[in-house]
PDB file of N, CA and C in Angstrom:
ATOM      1  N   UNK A   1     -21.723 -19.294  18.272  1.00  0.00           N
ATOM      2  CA  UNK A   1     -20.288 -19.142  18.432  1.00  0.00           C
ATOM      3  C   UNK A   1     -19.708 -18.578  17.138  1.00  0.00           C
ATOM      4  N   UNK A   2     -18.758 -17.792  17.393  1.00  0.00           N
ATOM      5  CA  UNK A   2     -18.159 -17.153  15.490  1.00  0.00           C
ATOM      6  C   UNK A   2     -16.930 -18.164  15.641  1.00  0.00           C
ATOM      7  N   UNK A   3     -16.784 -17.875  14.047  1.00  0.00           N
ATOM      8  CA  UNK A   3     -15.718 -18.049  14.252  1.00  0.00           C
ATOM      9  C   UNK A   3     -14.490 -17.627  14.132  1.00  0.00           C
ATOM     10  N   UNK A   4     -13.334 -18.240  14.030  1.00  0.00           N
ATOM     11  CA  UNK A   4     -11.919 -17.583  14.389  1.00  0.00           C
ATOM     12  C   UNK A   4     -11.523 -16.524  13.226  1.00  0.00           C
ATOM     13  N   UNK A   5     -10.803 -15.441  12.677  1.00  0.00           N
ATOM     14  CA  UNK A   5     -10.575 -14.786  11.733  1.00  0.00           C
ATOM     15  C   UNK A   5      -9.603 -15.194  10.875  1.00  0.00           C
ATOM     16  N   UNK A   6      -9.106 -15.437  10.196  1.00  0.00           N
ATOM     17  CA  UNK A   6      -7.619 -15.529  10.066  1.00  0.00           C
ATOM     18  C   UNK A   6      -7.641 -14.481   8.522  1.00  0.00           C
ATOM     19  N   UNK A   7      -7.011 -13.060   8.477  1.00  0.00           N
ATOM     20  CA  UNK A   7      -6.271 -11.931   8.261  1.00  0.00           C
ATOM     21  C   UNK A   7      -4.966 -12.494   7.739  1.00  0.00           C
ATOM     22  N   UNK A   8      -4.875 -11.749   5.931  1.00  0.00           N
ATOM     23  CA  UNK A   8      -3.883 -11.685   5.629  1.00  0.00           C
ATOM     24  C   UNK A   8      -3.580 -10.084   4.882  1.00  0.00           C
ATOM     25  N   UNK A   9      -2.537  -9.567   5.962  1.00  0.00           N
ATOM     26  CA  UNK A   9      -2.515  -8.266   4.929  1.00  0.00           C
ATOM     27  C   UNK A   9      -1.579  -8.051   4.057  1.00  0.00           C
ATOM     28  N   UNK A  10      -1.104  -7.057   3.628  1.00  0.00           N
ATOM     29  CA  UNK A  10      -0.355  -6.874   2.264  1.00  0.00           C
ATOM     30  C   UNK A  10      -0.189  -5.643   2.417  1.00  0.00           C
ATOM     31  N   UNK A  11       1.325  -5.026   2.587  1.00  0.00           N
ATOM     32  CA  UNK A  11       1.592  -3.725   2.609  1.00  0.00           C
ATOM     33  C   UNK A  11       1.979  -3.386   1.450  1.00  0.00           C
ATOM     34  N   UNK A  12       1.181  -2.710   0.421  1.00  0.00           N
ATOM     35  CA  UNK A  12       1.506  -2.249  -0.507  1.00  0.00           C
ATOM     36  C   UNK A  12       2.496  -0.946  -0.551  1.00  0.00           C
ATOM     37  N   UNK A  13       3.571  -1.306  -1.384  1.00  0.00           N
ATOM     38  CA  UNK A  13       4.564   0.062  -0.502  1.00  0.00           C
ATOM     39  C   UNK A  13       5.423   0.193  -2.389  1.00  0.00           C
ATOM     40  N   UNK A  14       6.443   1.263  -2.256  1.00  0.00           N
ATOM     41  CA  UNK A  14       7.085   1.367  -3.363  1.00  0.00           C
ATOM     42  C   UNK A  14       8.344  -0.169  -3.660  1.00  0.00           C
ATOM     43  N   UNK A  15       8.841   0.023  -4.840  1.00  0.00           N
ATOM     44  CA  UNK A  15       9.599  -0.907  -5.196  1.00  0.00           C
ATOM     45  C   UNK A  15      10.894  -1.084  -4.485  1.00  0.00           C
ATOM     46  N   UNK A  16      11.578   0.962  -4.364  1.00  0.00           N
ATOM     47  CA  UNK A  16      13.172   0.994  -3.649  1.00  0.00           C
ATOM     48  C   UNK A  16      12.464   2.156  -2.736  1.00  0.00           C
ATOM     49  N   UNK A  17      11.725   1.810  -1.808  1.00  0.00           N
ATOM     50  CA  UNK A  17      11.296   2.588  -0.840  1.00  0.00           C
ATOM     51  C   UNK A  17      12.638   3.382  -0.098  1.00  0.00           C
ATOM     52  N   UNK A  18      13.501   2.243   0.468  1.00  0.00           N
ATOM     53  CA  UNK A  18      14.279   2.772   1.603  1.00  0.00           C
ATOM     54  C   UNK A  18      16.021   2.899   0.760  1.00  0.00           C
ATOM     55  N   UNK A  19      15.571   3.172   0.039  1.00  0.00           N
ATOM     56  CA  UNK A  19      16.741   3.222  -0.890  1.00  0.00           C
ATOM     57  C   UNK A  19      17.042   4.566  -1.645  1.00  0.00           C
ATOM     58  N   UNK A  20      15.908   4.936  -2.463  1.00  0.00           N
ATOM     59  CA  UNK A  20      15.789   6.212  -3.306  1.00  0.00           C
ATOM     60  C   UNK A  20      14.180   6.441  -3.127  1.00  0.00           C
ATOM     61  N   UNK A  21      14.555   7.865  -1.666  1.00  0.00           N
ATOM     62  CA  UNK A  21      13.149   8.331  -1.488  1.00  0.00           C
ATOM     63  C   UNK A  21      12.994   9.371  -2.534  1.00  0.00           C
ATOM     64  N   UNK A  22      13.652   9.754  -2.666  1.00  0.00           N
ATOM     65  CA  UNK A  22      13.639  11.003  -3.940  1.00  0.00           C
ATOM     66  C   UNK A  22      13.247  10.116  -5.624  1.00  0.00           C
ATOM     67  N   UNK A  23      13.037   9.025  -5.423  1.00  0.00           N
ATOM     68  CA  UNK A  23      12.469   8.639  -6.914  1.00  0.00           C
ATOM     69  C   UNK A  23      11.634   7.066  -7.014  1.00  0.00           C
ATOM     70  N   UNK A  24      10.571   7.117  -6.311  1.00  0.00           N
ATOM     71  CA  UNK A  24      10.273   5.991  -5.752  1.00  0.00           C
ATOM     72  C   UNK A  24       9.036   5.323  -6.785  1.00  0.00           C
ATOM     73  N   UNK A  25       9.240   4.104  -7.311  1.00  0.00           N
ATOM     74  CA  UNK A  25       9.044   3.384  -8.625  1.00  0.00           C
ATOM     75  C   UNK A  25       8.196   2.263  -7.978  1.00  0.00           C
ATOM     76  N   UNK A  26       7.102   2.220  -8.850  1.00  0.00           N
ATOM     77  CA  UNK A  26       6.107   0.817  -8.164  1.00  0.00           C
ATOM     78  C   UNK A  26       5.708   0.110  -9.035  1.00  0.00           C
ATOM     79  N   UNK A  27       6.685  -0.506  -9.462  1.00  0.00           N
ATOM     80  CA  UNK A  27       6.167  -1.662 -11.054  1.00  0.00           C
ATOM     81  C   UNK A  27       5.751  -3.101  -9.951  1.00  0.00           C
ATOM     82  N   UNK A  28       6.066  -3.016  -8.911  1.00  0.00           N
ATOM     83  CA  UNK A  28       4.905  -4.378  -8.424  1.00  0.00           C
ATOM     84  C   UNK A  28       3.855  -4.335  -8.131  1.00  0.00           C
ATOM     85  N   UNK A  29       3.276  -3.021  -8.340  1.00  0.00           N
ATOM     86  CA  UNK A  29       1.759  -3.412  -8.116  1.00  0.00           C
ATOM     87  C   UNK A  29       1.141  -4.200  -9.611  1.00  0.00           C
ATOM     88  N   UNK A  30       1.901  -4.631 -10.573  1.00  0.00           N
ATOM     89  CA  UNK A  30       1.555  -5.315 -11.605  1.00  0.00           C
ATOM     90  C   UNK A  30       1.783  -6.240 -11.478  1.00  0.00           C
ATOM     91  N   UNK A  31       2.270  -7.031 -10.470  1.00  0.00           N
ATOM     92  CA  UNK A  31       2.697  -8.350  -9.341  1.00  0.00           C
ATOM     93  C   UNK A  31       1.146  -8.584  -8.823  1.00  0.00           C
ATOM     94  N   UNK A  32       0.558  -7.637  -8.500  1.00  0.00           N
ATOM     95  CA  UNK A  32      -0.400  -7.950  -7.079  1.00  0.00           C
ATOM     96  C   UNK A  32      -1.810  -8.892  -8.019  1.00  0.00           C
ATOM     97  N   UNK A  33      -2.114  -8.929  -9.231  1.00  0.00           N
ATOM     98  CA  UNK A  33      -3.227  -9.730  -9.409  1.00  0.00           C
ATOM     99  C   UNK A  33      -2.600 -11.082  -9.447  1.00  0.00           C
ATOM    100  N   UNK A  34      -1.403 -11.525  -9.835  1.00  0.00           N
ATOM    101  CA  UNK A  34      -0.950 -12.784  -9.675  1.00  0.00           C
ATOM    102  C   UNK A  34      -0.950 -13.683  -8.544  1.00  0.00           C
ATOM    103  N   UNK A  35      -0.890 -12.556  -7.193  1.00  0.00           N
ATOM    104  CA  UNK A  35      -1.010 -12.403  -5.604  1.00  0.00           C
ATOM    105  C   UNK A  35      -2.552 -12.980  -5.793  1.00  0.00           C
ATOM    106  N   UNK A  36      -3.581 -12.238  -6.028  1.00  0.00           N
ATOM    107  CA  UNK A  36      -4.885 -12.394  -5.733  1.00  0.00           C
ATOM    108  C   UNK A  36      -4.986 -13.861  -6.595  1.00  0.00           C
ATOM    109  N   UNK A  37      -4.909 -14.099  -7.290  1.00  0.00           N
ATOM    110  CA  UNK A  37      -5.544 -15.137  -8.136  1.00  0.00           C
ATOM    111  C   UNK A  37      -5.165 -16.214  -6.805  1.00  0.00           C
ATOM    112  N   UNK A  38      -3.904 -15.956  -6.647  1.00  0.00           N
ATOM    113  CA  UNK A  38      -3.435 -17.402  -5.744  1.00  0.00           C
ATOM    114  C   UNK A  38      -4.453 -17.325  -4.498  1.00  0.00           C
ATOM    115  N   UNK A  39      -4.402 -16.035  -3.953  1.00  0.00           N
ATOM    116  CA  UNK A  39      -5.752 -16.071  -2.800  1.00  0.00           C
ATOM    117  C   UNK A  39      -7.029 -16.354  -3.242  1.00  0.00           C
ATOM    118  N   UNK A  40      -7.492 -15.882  -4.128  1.00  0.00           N
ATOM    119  CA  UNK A  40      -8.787 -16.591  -4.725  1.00  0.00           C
ATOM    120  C   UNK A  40      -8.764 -18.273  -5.079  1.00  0.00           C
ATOM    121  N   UNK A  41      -7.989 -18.822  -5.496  1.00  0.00           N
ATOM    122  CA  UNK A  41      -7.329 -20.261  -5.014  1.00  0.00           C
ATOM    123  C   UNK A  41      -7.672 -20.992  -4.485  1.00  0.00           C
ATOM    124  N   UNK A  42      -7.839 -20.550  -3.340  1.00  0.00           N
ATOM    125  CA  UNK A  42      -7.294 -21.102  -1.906  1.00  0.00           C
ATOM    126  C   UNK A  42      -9.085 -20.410  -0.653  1.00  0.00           C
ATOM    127  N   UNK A  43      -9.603 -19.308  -1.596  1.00  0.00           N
ATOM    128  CA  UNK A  43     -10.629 -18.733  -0.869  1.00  0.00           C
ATOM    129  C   UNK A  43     -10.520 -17.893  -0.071  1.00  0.00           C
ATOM    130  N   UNK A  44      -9.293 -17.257   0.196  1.00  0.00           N
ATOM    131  CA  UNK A  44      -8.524 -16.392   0.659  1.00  0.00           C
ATOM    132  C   UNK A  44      -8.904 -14.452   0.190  1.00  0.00           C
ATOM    133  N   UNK A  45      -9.478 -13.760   1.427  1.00  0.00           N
ATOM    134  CA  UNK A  45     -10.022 -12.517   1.105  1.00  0.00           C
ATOM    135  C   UNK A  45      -8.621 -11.735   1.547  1.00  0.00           C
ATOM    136  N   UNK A  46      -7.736 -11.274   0.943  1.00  0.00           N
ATOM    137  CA  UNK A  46      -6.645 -10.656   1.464  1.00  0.00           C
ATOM    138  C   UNK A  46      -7.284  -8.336   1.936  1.00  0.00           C
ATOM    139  N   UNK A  47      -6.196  -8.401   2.620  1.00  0.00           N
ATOM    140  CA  UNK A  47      -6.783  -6.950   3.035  1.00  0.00           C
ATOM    141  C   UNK A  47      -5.338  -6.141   2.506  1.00  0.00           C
ATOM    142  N   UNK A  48      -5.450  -5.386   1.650  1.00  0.00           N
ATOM    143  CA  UNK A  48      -3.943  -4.769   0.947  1.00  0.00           C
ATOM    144  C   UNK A  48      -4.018  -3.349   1.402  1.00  0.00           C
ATOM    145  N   UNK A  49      -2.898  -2.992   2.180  1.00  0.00           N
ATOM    146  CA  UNK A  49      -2.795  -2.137   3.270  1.00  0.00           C
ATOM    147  C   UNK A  49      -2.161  -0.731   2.419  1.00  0.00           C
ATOM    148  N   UNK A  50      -2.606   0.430   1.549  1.00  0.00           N
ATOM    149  CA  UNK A  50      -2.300   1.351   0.833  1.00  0.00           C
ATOM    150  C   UNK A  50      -1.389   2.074   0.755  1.00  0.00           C
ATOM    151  N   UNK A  51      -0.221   2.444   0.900  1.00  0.00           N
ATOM    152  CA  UNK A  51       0.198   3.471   0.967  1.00  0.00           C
ATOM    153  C   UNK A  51       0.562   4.753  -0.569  1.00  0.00           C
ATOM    154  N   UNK A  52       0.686   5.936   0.064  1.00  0.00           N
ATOM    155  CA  UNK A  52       0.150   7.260  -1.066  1.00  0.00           C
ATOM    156  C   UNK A  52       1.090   6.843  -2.326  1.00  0.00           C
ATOM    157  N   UNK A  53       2.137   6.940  -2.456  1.00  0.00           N
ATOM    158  CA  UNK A  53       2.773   6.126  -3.789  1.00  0.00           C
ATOM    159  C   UNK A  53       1.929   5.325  -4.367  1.00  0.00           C
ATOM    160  N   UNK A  54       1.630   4.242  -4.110  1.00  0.00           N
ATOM    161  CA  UNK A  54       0.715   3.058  -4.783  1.00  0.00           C
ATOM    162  C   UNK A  54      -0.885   3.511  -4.467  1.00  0.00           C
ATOM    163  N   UNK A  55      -1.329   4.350  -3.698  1.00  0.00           N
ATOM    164  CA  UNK A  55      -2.508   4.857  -4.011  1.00  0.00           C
ATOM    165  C   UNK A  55      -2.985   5.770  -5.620  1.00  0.00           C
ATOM    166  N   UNK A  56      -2.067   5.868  -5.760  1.00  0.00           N
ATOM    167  CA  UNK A  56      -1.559   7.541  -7.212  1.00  0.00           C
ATOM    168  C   UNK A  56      -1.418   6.552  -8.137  1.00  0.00           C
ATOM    169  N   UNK A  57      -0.992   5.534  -8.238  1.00  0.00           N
ATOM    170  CA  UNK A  57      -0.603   4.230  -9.259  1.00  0.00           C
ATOM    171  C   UNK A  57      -1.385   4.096 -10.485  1.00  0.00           C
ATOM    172  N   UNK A  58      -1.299   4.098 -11.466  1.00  0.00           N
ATOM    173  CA  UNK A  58      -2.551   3.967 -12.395  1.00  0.00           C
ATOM    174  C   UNK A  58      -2.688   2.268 -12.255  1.00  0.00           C
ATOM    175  N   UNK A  59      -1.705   1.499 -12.234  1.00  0.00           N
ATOM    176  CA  UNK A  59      -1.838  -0.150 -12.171  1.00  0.00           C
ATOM    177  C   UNK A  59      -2.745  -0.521 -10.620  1.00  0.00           C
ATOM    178  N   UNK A  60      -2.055   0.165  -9.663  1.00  0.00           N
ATOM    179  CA  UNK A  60      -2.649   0.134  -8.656  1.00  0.00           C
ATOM    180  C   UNK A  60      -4.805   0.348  -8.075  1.00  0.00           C
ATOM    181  N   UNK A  61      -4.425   1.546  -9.023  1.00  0.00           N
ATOM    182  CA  UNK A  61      -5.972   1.723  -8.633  1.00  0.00           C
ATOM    183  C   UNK A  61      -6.928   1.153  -9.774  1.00  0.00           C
ATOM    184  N   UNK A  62      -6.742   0.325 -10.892  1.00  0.00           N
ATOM    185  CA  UNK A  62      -6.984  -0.371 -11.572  1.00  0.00           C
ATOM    186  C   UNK A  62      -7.243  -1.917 -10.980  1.00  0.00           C
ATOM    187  N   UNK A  63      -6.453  -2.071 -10.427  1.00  0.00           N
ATOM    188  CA  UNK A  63      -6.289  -3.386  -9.546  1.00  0.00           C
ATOM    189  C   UNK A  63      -7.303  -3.580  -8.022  1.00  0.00           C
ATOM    190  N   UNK A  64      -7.142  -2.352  -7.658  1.00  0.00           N
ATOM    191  CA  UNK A  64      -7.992  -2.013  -6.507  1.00  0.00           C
ATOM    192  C   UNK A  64      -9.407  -1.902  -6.512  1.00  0.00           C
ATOM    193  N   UNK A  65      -9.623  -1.311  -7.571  1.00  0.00           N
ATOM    194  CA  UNK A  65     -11.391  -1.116  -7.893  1.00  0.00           C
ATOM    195  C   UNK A  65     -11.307  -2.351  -8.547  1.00  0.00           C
ATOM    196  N   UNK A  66     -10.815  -3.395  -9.273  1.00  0.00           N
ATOM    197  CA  UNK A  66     -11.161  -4.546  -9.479  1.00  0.00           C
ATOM    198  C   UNK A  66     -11.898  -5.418  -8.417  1.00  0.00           C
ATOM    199  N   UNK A  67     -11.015  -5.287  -7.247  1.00  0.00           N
ATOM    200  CA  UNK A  67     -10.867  -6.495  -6.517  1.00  0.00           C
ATOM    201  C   UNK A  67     -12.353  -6.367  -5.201  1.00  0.00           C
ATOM    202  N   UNK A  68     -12.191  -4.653  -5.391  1.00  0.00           N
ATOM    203  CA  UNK A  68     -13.338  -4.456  -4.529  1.00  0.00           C
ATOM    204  C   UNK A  68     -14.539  -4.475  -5.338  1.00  0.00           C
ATOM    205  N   UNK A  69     -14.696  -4.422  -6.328  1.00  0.00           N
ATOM    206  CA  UNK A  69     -16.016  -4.205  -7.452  1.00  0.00           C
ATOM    207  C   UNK A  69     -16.778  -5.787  -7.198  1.00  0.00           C
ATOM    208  N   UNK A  70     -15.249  -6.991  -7.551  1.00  0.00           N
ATOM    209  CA  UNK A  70     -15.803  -8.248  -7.604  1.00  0.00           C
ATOM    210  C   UNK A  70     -15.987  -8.970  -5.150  1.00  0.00           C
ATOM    211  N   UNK A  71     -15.820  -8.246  -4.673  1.00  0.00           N
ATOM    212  CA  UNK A  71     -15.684  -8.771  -3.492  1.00  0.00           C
ATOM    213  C   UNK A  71     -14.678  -9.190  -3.005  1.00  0.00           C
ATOM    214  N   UNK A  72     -13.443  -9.747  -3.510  1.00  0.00           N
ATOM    215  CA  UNK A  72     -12.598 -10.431  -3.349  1.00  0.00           C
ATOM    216  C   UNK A  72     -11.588 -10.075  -2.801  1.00  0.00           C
ATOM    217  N   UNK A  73     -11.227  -8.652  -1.922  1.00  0.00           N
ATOM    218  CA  UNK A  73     -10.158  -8.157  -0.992  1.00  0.00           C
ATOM    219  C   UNK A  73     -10.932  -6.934  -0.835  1.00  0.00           C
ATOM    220  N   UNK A  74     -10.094  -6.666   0.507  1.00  0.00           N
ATOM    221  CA  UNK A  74      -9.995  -5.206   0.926  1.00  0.00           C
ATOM    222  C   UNK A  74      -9.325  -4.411   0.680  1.00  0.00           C
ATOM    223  N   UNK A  75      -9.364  -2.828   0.802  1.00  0.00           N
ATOM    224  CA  UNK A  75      -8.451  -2.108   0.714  1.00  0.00           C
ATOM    225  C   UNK A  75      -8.493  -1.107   2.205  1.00  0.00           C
ATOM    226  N   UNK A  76      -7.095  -1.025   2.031  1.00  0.00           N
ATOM    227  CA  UNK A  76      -6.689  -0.098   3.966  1.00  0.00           C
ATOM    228  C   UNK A  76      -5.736   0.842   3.313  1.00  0.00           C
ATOM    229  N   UNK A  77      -5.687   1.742   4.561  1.00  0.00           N
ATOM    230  CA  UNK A  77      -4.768   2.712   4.399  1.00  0.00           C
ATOM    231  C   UNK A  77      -3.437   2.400   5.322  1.00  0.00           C
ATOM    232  N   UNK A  78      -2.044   2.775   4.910  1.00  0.00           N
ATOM    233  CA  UNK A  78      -1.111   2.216   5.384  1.00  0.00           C
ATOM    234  C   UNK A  78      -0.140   3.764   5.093  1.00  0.00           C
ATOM    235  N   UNK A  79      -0.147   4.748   6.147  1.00  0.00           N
ATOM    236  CA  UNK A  79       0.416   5.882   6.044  1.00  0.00           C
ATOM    237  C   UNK A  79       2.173   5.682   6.214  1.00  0.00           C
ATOM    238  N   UNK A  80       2.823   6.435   5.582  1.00  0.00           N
ATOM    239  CA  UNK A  80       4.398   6.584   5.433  1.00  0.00           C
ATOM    240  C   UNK A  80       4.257   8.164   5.965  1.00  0.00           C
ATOM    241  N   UNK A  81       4.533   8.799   6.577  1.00  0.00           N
ATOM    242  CA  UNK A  81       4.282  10.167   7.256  1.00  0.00           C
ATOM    243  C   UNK A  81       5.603  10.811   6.017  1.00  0.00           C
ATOM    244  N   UNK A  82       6.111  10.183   5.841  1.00  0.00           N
ATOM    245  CA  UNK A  82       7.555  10.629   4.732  1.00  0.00           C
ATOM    246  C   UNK A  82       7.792  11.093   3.992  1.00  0.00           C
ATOM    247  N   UNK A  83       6.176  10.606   3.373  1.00  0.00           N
ATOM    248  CA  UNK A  83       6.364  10.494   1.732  1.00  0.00           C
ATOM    249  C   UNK A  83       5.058  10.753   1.390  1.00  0.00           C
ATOM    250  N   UNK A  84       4.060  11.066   2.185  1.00  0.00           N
ATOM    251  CA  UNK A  84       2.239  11.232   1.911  1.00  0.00           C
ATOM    252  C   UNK A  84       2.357  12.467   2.298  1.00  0.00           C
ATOM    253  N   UNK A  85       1.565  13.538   1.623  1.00  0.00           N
ATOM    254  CA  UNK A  85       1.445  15.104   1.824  1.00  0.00           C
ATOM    255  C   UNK A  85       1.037  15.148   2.888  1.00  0.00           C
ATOM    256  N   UNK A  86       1.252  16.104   3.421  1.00  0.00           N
ATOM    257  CA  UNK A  86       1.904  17.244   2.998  1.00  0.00           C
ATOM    258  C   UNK A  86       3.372  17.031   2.498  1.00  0.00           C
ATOM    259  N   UNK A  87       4.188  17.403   1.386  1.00  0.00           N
ATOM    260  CA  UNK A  87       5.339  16.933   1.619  1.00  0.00           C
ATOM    261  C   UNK A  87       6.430  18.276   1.646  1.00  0.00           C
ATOM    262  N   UNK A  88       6.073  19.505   2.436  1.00  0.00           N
ATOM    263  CA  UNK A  88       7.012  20.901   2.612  1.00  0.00           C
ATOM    264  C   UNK A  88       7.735  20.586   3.748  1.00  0.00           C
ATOM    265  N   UNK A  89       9.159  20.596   3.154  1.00  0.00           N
ATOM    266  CA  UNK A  89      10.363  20.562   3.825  1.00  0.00           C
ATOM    267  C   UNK A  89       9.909  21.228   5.309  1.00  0.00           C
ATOM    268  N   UNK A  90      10.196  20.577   6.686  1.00  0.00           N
ATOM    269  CA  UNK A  90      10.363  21.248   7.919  1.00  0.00           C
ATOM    270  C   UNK A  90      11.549  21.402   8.268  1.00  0.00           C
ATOM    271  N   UNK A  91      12.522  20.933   7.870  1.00  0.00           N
ATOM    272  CA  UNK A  91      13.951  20.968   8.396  1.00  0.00           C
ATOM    273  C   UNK A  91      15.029  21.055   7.166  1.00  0.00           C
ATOM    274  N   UNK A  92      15.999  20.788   7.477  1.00  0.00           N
ATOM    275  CA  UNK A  92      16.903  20.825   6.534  1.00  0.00           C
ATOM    276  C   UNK A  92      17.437  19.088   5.809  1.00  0.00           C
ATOM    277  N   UNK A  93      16.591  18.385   6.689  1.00  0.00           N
ATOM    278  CA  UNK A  93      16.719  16.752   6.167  1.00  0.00           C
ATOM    279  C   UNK A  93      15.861  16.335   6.833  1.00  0.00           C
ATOM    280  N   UNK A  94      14.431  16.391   6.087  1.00  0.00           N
ATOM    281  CA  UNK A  94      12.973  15.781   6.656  1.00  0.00           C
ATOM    282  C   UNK A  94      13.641  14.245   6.342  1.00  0.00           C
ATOM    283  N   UNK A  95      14.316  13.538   5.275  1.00  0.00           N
ATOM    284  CA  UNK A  95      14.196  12.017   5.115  1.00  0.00           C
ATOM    285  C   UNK A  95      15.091  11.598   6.644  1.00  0.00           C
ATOM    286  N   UNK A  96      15.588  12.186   7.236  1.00  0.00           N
ATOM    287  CA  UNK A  96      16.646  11.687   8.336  1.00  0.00           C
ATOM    288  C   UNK A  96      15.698  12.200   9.561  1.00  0.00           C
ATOM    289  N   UNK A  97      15.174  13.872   9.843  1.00  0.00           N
ATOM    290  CA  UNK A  97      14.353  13.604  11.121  1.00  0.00           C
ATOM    291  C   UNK A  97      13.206  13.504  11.254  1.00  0.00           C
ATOM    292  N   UNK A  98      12.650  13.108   9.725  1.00  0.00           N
ATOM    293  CA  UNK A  98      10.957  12.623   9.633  1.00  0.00           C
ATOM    294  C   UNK A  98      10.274  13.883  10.602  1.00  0.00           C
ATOM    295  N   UNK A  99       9.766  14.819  10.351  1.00  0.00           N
ATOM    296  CA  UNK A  99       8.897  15.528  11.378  1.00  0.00           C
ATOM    297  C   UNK A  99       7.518  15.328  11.091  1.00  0.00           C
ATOM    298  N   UNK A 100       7.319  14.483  10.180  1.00  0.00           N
ATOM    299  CA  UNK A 100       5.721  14.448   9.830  1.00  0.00           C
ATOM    300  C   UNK A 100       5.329  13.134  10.517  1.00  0.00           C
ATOM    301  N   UNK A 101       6.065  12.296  11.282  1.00  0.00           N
ATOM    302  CA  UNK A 101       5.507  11.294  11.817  1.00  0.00           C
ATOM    303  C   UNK A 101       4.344  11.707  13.076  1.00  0.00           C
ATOM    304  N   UNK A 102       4.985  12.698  13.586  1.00  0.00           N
ATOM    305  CA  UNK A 102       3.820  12.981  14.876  1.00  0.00           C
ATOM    306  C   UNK A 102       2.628  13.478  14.360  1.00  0.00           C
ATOM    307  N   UNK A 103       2.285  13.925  13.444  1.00  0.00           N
ATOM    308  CA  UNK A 103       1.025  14.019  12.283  1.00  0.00           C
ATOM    309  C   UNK A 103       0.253  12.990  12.404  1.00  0.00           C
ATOM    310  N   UNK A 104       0.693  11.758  12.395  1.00  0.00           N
ATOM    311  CA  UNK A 104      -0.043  11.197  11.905  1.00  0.00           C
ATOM    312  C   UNK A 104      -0.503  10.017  13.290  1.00  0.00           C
TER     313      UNK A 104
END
């Protein structure tokens, strides 16, 4: 018999995502080992869900090859069609009619 899963993910995303797409700042991924320690804690394998901002991160991918080097989380991809390249204007206000969502 297996057993049950229990999944915790973590959308790693910018700081003022929905606020200022034109200048989007990720000082919490220097948050996220404080995150892990508490899951390591507890025995807790968290799965931290990527997106392209915090993929580009120097804190981020520092943190990431940590966690996968020692076993202790996953890493996923977590697409923003918005804000992940391609990023050439299709319209005259891609942030309002998003045309890159059907991309993806």
């Amino acid at each position: 018999m297996h057993k049950p899963a229990f999944l915790i993910t973590i959308d790693t995303e910018g700081d003022n995502l929905w606020q200022k797409h034109d200048s989007i700042t990720t000082e919490n991924a220097r948050y996220l080992p404080r995150f892990q320690q508490l899951c390591e804690k507890y025995g807790f394998k968290p799965v931290y869900l990527t997106n392209y901002e915090m993929a580009i991160d120097p804190a981020y991918i520092e943190f990431a090859k940590d966690v996968i080097a020692r076993g202790t989380a996953e890493i996923g991809m977590h697409l923003h069609a918005w804000n992940s390249p391609p990023t050439d204007p299709l319209t005259d206000d891609d942030w309002r009619h998003k045309p890159y969502l059907i991309e993806y």
